[in-house]
Protein backbone atom coordinates (compact mmCIF):
# COMPACT_ATOMS: atom_id res chain seq x y z
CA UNK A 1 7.93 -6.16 7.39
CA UNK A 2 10.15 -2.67 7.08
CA UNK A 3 8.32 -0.03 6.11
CA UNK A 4 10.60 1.31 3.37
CA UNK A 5 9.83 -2.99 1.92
CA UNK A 6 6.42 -2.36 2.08
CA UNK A 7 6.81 1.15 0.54
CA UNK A 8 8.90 0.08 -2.12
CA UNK A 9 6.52 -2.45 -2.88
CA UNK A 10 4.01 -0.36 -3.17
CA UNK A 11 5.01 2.09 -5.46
CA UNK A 12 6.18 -0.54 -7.81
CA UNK A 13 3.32 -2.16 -7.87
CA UNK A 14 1.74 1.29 -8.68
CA UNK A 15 3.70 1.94 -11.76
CA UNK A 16 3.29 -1.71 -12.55
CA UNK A 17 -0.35 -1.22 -12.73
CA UNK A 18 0.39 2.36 -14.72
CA UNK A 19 -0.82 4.59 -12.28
CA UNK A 20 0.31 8.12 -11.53
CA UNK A 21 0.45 8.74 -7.63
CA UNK A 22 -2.37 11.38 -8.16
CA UNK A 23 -4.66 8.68 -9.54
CA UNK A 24 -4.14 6.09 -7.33
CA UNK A 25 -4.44 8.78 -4.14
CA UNK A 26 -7.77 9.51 -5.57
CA UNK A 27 -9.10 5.74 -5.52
CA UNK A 28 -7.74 5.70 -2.46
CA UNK A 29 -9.56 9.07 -1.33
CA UNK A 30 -6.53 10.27 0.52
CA UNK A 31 -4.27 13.14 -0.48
CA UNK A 32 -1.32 13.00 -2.67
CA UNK A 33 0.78 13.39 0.28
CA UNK A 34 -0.28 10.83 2.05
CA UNK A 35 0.12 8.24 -0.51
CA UNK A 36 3.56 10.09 -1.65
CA UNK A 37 4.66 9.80 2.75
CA UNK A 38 3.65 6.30 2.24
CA UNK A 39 5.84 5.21 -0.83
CA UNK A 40 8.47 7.30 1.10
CA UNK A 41 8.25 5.15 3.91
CA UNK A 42 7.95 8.43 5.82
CA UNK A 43 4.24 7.75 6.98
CA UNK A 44 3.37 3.76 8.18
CA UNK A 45 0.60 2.20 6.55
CA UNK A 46 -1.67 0.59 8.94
CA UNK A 47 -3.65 -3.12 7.28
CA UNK A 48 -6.57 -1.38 6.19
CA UNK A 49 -5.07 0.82 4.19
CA UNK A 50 -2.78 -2.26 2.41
CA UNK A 51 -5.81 -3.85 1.80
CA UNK A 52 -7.38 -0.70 0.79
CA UNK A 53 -4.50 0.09 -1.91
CA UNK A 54 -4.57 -3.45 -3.06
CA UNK A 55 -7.80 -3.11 -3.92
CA UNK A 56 -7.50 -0.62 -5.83
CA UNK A 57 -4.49 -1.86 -7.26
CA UNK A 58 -6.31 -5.17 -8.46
CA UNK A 59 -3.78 -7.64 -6.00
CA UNK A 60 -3.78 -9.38 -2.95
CA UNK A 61 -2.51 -7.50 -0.01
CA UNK A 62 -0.31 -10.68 0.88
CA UNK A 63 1.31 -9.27 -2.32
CA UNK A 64 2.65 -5.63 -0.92
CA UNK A 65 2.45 -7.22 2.75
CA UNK A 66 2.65 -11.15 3.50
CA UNK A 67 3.94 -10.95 7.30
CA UNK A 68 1.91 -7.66 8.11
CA UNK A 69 -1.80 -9.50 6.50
CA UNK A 70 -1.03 -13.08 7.86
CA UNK A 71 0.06 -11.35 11.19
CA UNK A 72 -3.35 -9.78 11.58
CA UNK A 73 -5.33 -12.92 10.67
CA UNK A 74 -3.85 -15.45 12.77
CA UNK A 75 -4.90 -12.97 15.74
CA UNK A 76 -8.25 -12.69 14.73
């Protein structure tokens, strides 16, 4: 999946959900930069971290990231 997909995605999921960037970096524990490179598409999320922001988004990563999730499990 492009990363400005899965960064769009993200971010509206985020305001979906009603979360400010600050809040949802700080379930997250990372910095507001990160998560702000991230919805920018500037920085590339790696699967943990999709899972990780689902999470704490209350979805399913296949949600933000159906290719990137189903192209990690059929490896394992």
């Amino acid at each position: 999946m492009e990363k400005n997909v899965l960064a769009q995605r993200i971010r509206a999921f985020r305001k979906l959900k009603g979360f400010t960037q600050n809040e949802l970096a700080e379930r997250l524990d990372v910095s507001i930069a990160v998560l702000g490179a991230i919805e920018r598409g500037t920085r590339k999320a790696d699967v943990p971290m999709i899972q990780k922001i689902s999470a704490a988004l209350g979805i399913e990563a296949e949600e933000l990231a159906p290719s990137l999730v189903s192209a990690r499990s059929e490896r394992l």
